[in-house]
Protein backbone atom coordinates (compact mmCIF):
# COMPACT_ATOMS: atom_id res chain seq x y z
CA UNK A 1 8.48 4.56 3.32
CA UNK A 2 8.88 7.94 2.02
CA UNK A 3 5.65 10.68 2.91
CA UNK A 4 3.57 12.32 0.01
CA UNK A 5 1.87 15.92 -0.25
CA UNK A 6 -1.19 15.77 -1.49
CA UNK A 7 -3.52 18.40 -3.50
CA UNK A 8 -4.74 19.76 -0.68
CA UNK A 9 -1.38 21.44 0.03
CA UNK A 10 -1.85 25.32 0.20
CA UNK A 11 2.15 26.12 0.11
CA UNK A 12 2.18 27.30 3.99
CA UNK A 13 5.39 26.36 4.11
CA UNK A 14 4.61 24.48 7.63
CA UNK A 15 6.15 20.94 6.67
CA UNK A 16 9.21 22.60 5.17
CA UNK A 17 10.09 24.39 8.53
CA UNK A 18 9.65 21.49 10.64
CA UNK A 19 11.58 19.07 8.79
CA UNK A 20 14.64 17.70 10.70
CA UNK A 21 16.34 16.63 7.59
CA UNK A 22 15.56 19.41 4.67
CA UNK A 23 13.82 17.14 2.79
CA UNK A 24 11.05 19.61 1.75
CA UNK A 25 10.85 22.06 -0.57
CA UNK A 26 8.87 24.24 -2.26
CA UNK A 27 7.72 23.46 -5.78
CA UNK A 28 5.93 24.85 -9.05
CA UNK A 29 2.66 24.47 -7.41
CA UNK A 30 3.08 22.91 -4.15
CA UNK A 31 5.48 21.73 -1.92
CA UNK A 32 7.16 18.48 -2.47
CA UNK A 33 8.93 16.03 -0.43
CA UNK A 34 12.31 14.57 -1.87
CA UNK A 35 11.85 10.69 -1.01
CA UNK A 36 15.25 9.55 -1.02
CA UNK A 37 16.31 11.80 1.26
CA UNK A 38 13.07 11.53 3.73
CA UNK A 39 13.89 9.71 7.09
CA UNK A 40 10.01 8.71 7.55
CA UNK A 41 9.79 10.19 10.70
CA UNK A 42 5.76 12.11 9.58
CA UNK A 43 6.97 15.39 12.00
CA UNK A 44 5.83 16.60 8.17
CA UNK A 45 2.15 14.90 8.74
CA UNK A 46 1.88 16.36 12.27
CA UNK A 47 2.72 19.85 11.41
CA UNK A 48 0.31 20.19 8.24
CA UNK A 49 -2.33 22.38 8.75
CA UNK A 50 -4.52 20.82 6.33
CA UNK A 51 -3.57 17.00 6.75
CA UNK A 52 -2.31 16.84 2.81
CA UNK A 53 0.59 14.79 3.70
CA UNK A 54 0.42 11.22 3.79
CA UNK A 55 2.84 7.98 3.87
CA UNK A 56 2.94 6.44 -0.01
């Protein structure tokens, strides 16, 4: 099960950095998490600041 960013993402850039796979980038107004290419392994959750990322 892929992992979603929520509104509460302020674009730190935080989840991007840590993920092992590249499966984060940076969009329009947030950042957003490509789910077929997410491994599910939440080092994304851990590493967000302000807890905006979630499992679907």
């Amino acid at each position: 099960m892929a992992y979603k960013i929520s509104d509460a993402c302020i674009s730190c850039g935080t989840c991007a950095e840590g993920c092992p796979v590249g499966a984060i980038s940076e969009g329009d107004t947030q950042y957003v998490i490509d789910a077929d290419s997410c491994i599910s392994c939440g080092t994304c959750a851990g590493n967000c600041p302000m807890g905006a990322i979630s499992e679907e």
